[in-house]
PDB file of N, CA and C in Angstrom:
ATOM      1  N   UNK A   1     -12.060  15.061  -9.666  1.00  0.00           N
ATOM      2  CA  UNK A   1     -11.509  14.968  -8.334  1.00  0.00           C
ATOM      3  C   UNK A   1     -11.362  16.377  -7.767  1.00  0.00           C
ATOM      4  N   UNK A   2     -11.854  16.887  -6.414  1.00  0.00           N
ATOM      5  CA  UNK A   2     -11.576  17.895  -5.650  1.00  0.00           C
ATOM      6  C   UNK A   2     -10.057  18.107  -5.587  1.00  0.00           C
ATOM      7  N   UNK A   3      -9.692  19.529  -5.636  1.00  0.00           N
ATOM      8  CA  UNK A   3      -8.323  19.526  -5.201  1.00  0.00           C
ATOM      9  C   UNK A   3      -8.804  20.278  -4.161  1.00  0.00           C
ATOM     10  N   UNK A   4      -7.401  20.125  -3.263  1.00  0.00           N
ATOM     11  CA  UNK A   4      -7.110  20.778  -1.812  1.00  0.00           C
ATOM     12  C   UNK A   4      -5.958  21.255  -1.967  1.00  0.00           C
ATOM     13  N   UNK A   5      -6.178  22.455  -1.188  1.00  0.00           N
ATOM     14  CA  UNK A   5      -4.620  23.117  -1.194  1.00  0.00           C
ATOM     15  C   UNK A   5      -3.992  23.173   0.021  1.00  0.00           C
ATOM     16  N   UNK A   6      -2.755  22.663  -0.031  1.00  0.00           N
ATOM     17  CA  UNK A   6      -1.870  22.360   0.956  1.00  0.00           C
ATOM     18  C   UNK A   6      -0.588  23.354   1.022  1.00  0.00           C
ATOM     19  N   UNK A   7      -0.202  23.930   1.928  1.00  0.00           N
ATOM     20  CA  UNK A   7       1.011  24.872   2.334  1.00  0.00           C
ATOM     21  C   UNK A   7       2.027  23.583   2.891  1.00  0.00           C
ATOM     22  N   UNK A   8       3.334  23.725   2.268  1.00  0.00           N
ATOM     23  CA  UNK A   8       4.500  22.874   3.472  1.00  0.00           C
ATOM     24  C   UNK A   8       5.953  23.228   3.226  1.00  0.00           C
ATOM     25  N   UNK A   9       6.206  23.040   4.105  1.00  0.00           N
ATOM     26  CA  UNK A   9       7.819  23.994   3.880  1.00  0.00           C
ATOM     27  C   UNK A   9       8.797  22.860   4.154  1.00  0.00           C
ATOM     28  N   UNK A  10       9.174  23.096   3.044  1.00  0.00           N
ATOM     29  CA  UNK A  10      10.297  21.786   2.896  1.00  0.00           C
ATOM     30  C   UNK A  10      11.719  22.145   2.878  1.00  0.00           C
ATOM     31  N   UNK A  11      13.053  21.284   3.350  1.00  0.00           N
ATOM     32  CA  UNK A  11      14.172  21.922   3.252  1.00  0.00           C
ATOM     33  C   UNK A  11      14.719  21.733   2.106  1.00  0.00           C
ATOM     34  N   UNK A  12      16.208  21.853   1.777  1.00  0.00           N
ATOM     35  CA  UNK A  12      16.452  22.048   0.270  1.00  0.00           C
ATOM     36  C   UNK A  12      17.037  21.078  -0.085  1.00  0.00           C
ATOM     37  N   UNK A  13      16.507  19.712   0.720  1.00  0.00           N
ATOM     38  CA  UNK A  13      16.897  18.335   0.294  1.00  0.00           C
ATOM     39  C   UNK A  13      15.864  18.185  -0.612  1.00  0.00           C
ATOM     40  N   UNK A  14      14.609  18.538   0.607  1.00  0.00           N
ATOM     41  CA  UNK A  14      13.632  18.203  -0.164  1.00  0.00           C
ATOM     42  C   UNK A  14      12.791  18.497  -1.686  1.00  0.00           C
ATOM     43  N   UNK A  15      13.582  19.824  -1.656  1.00  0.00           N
ATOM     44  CA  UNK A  15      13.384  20.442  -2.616  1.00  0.00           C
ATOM     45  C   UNK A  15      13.885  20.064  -4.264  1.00  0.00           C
ATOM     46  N   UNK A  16      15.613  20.085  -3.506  1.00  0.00           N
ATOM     47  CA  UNK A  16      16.040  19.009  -4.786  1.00  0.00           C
ATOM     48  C   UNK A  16      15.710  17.542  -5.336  1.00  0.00           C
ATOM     49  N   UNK A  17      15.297  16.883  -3.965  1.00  0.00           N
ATOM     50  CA  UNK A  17      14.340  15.713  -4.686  1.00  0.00           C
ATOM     51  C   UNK A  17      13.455  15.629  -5.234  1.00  0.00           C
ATOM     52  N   UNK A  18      12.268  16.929  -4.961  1.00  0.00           N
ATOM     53  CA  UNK A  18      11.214  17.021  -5.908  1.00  0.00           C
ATOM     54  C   UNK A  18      11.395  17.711  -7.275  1.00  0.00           C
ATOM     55  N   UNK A  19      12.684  18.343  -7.896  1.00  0.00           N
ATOM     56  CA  UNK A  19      13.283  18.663  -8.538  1.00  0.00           C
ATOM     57  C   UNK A  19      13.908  17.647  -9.464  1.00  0.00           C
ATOM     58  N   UNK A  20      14.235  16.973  -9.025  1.00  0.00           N
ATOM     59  CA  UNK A  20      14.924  15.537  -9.389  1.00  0.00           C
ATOM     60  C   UNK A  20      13.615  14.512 -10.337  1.00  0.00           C
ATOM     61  N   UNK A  21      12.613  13.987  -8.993  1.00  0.00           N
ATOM     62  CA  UNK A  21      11.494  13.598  -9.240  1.00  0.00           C
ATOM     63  C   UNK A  21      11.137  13.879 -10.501  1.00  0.00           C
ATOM     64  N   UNK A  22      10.624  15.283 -10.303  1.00  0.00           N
ATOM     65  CA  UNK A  22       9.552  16.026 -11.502  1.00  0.00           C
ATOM     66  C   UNK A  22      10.317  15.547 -12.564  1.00  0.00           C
ATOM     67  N   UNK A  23      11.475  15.894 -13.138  1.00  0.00           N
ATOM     68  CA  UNK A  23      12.319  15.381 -14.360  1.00  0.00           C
ATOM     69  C   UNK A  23      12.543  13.730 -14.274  1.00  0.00           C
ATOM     70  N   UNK A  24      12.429  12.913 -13.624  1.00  0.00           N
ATOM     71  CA  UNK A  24      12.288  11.745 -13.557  1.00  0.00           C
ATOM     72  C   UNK A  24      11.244  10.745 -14.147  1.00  0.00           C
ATOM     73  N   UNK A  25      10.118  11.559 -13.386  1.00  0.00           N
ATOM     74  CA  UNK A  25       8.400  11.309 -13.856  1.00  0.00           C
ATOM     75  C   UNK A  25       8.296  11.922 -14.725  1.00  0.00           C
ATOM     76  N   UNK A  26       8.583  12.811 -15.749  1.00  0.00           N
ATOM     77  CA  UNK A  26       7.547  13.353 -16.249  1.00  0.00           C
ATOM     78  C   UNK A  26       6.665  14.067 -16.025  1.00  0.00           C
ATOM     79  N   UNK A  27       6.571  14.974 -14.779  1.00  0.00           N
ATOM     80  CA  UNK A  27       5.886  15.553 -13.748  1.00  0.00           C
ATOM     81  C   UNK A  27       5.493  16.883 -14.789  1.00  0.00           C
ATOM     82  N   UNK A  28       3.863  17.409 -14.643  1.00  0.00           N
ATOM     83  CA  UNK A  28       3.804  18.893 -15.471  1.00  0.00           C
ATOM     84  C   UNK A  28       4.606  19.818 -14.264  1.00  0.00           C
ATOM     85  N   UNK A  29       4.389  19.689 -12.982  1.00  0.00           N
ATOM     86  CA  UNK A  29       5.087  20.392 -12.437  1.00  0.00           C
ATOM     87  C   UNK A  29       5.105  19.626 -10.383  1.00  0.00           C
ATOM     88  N   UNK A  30       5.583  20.873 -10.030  1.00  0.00           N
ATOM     89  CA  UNK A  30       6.155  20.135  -8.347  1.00  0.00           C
ATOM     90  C   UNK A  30       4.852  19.238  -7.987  1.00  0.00           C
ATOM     91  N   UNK A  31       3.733  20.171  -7.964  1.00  0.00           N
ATOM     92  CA  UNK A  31       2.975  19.449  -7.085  1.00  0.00           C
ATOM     93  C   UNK A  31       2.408  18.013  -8.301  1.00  0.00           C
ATOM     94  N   UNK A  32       2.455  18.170  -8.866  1.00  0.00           N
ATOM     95  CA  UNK A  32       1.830  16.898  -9.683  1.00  0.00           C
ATOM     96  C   UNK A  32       2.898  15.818  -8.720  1.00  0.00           C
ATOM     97  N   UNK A  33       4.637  16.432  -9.379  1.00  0.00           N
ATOM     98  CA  UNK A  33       5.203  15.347  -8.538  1.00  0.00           C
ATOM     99  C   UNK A  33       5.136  14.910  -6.987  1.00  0.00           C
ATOM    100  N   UNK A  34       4.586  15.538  -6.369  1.00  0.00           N
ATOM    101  CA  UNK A  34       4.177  15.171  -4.597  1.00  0.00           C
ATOM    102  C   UNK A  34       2.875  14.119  -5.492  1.00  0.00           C
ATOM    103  N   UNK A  35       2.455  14.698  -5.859  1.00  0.00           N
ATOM    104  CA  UNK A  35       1.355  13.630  -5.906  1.00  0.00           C
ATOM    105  C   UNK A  35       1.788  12.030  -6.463  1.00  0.00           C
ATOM    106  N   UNK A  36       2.263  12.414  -7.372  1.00  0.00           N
ATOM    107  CA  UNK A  36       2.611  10.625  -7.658  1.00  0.00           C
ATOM    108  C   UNK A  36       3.713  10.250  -6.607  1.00  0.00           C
ATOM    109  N   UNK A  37       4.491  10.866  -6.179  1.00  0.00           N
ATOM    110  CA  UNK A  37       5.359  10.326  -5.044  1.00  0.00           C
ATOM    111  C   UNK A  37       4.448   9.565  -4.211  1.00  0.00           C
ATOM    112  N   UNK A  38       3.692  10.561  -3.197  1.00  0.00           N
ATOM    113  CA  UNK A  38       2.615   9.891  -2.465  1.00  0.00           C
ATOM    114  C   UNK A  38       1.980   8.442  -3.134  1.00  0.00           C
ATOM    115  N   UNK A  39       1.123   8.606  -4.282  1.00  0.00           N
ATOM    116  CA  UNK A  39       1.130   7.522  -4.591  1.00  0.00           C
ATOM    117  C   UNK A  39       1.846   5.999  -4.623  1.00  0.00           C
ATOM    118  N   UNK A  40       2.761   6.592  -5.201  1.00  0.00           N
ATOM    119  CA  UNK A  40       4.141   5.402  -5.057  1.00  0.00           C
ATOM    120  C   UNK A  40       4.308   4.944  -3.626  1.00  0.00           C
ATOM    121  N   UNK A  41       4.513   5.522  -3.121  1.00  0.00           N
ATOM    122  CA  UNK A  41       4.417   5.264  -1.449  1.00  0.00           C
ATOM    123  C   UNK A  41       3.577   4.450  -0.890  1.00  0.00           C
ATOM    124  N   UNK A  42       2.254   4.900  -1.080  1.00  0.00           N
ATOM    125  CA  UNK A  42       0.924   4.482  -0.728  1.00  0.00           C
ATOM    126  C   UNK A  42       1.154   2.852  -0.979  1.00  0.00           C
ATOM    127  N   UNK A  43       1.362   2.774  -2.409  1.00  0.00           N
ATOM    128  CA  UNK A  43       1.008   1.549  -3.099  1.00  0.00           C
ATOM    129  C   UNK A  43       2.269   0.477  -2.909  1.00  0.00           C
ATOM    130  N   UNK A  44       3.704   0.989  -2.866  1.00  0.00           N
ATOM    131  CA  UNK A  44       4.608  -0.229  -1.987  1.00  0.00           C
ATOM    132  C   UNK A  44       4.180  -0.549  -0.292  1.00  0.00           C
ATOM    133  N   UNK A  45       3.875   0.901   0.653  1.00  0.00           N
ATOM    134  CA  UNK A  45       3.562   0.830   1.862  1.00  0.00           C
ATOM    135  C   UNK A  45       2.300  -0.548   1.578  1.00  0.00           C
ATOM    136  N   UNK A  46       1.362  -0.587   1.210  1.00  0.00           N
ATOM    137  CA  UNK A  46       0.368  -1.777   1.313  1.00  0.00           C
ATOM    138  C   UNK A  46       0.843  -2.812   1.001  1.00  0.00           C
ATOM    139  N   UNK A  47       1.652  -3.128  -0.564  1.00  0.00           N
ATOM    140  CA  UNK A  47       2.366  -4.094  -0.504  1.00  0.00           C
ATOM    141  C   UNK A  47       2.812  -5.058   0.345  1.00  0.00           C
ATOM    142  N   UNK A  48       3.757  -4.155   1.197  1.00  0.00           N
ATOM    143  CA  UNK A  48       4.597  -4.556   2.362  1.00  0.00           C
ATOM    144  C   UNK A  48       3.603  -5.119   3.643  1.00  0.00           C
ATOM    145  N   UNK A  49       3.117  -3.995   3.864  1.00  0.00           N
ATOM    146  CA  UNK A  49       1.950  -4.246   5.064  1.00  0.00           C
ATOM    147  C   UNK A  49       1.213  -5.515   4.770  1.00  0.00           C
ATOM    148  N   UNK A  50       1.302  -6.292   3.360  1.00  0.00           N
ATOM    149  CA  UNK A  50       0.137  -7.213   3.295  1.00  0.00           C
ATOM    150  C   UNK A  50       1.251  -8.548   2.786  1.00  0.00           C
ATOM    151  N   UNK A  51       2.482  -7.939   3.566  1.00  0.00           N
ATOM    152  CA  UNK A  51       3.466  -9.380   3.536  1.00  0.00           C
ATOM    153  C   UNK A  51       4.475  -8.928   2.284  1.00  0.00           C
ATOM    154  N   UNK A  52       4.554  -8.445   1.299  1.00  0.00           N
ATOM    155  CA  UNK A  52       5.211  -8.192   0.023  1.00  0.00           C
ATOM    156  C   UNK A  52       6.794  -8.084   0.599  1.00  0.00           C
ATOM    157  N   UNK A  53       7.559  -7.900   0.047  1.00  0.00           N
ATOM    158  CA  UNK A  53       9.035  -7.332  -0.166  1.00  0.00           C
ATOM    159  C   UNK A  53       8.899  -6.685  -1.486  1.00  0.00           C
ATOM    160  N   UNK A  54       9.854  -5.740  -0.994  1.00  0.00           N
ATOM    161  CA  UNK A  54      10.327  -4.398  -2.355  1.00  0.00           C
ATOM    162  C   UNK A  54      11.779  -5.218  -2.649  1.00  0.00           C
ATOM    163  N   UNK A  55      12.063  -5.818  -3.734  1.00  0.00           N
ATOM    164  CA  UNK A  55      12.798  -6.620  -4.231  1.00  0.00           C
ATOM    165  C   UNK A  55      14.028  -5.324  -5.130  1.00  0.00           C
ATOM    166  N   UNK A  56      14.861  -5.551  -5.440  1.00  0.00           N
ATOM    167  CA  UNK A  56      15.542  -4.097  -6.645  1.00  0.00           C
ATOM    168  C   UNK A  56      16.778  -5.877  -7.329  1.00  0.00           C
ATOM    169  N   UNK A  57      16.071  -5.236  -8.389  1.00  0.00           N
ATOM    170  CA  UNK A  57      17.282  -6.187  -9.682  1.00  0.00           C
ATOM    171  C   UNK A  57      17.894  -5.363  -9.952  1.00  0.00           C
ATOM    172  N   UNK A  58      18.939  -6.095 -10.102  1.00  0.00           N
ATOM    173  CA  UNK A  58      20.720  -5.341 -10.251  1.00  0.00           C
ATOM    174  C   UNK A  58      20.573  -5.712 -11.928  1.00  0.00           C
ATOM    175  N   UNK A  59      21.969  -4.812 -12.326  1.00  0.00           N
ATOM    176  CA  UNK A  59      22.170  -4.492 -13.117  1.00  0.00           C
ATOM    177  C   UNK A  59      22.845  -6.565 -14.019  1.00  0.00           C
ATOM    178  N   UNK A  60      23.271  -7.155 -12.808  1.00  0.00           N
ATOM    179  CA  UNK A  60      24.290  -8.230 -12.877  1.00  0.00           C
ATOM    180  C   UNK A  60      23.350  -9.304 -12.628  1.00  0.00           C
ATOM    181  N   UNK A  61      21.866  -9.093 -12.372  1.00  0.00           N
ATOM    182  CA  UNK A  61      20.675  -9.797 -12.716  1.00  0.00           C
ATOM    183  C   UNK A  61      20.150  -9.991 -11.375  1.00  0.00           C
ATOM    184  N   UNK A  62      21.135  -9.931 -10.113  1.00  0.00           N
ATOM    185  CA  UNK A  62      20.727 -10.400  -8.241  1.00  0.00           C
ATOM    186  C   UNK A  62      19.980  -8.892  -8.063  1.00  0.00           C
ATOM    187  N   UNK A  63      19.501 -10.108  -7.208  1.00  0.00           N
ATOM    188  CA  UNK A  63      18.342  -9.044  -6.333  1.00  0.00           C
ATOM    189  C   UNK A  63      18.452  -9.029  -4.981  1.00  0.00           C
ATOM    190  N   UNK A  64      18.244  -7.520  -4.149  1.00  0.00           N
ATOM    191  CA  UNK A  64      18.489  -7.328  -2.789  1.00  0.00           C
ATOM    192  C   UNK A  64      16.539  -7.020  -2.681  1.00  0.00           C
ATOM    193  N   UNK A  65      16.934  -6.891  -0.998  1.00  0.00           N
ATOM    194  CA  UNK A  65      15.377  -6.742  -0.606  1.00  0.00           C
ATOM    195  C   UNK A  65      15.648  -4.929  -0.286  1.00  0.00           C
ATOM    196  N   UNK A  66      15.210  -4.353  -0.775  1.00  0.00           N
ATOM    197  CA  UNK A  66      15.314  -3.594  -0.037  1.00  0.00           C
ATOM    198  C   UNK A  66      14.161  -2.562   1.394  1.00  0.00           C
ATOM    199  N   UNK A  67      14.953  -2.535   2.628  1.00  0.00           N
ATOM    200  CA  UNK A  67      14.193  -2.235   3.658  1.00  0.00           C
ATOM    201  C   UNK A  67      13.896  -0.756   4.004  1.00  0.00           C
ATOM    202  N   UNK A  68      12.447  -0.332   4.001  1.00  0.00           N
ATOM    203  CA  UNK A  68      12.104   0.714   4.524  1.00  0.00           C
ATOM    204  C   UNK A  68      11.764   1.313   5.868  1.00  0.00           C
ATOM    205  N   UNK A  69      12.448   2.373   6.451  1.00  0.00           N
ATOM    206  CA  UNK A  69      12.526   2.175   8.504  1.00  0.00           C
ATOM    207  C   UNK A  69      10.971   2.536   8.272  1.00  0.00           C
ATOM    208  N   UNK A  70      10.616   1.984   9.508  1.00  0.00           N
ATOM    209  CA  UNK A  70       9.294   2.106   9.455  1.00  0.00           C
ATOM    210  C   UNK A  70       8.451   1.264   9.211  1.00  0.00           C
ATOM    211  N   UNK A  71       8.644   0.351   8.529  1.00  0.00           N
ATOM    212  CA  UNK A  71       7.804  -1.004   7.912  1.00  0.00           C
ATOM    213  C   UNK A  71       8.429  -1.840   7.563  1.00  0.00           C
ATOM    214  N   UNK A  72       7.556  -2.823   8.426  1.00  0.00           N
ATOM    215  CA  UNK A  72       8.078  -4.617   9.032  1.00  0.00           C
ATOM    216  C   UNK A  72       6.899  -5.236   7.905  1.00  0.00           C
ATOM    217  N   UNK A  73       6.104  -4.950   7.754  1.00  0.00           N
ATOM    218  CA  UNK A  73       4.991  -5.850   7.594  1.00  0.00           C
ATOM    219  C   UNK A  73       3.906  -5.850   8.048  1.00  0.00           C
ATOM    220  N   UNK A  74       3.994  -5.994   9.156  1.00  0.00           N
ATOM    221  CA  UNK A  74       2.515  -5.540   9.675  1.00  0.00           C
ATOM    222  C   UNK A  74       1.749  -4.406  10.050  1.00  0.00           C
ATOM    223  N   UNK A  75       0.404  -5.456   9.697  1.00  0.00           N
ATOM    224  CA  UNK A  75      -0.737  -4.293   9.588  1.00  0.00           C
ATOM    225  C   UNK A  75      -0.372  -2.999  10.759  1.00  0.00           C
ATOM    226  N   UNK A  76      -0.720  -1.604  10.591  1.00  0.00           N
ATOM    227  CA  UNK A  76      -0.785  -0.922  11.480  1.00  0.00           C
ATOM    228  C   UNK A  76      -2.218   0.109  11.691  1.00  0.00           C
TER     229      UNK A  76
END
């Protein structure tokens, strides 16, 4: 696979989330973790778009839907 190199300046939310991330995933490092983030994204965003719900099981066995701003469902 080609890589591309990308410049982006992120604030220090963002920073600590990809901080967070990387130790989460398993990440070798930041940008690996942008990359599977994106991924992850990619692959619930279609989900949804193709009718799905992002479901989250509780600890107490119920499940909420949970909603992302931005996406209803449909195609865009």
């Amino acid at each position: 696979m080609k890589l591309r190199k990308v410049t982006m300046n992120l604030t220090e939310r963002d920073v600590a989330n990809t901080e967070y991330l990387t130790t989460r995933l398993n990440s070798r490092n930041k940008a690996s973790t942008v990359s599977s983030a994106l991924a992850i994204t990619e692959g619930i965003t279609r989900k949804i778009e193709d009718g799905g719900e992002l479901l989250i099981k509780k600890k107490d066995g119920s499940t909420e839907t949970l909603v992302i701003a931005g996406l209803n469902g449909a195609n865009t």
